[in-house]
Protein backbone atom coordinates (compact mmCIF):
# COMPACT_ATOMS: atom_id res chain seq x y z
CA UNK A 1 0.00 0.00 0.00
CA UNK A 2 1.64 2.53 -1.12
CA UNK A 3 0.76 6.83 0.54
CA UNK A 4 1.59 10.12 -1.62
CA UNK A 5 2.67 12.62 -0.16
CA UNK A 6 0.34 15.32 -0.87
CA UNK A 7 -2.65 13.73 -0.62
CA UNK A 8 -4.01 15.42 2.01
CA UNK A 9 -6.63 18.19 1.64
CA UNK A 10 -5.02 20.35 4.12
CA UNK A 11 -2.32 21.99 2.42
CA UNK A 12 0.65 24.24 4.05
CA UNK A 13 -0.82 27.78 4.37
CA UNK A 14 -4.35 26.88 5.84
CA UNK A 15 -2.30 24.72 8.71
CA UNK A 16 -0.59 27.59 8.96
CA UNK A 17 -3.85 29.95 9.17
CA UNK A 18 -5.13 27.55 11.93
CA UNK A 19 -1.79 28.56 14.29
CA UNK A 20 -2.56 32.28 13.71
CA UNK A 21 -6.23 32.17 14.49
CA UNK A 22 -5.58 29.99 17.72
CA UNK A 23 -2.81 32.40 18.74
CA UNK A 24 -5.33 35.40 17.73
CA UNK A 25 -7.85 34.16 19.86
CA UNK A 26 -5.45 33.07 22.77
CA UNK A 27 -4.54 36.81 22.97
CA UNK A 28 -8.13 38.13 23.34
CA UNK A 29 -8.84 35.81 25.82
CA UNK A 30 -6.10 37.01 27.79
CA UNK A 31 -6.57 40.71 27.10
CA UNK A 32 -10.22 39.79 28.68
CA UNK A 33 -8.81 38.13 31.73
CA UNK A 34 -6.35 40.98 31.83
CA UNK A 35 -9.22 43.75 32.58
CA UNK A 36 -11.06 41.51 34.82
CA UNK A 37 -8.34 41.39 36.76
CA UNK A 38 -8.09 45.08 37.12
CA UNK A 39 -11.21 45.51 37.48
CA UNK A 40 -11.45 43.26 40.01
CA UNK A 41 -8.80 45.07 41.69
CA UNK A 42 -10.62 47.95 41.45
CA UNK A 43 -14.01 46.80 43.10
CA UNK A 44 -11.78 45.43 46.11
CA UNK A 45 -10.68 48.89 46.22
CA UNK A 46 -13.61 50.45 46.40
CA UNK A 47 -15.46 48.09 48.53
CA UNK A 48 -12.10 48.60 51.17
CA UNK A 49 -13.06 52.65 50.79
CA UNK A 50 -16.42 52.05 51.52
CA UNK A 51 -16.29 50.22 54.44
CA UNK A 52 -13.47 52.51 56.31
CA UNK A 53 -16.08 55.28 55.64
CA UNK A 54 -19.04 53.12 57.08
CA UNK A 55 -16.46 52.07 60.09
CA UNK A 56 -15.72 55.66 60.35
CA UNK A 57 -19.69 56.42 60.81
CA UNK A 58 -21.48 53.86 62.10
CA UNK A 59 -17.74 52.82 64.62
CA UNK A 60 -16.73 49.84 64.94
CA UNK A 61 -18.76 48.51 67.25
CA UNK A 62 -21.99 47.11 65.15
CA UNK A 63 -19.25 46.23 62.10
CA UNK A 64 -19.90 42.37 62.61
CA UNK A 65 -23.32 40.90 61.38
CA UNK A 66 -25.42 38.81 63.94
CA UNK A 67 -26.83 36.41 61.94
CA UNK A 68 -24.97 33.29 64.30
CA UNK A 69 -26.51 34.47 67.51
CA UNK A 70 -29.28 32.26 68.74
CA UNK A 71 -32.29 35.13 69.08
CA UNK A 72 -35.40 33.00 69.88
CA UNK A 73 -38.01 33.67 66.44
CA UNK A 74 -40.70 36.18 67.85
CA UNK A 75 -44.51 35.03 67.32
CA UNK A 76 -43.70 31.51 65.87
């Protein structure tokens, strides 16, 4: 059994066109990731402002939720 060597319908230049398009969309996805990240780091920042401010107000007293205490449910 004998193979050519060009048989294939593939040829050179679209293998080649595959490699670029990967590496095309490689980059976007990591220019994407890239701005979530920042503006991720953003947010935290924010969300770091806005609690100093509400510490600042409200003190520091009332700055930890009570949802673990064990109240007793009124009228049930």
């Amino acid at each position: 059994m004998k193979l050519r060597a060009n048989n294939s319908d593939c040829t050179r230049s679209d293998g080649g066109s595959a490699v670029v398009v990967v590496l095309v969309l490689l980059l976007a996805i990591m220019a994407f990731l890239e701005a979530n990240t920042g503006t991720l780091r953003s947010l935290k920042r924010e969300l770091q402002l806005i609690e100093q401010r509400q510490l600042i107000k409200y003190g520091e007293s009332v700055s930890t939720n009570n949802f673990g205490t064990n109240k007793p449910s009124l009228g049930r």
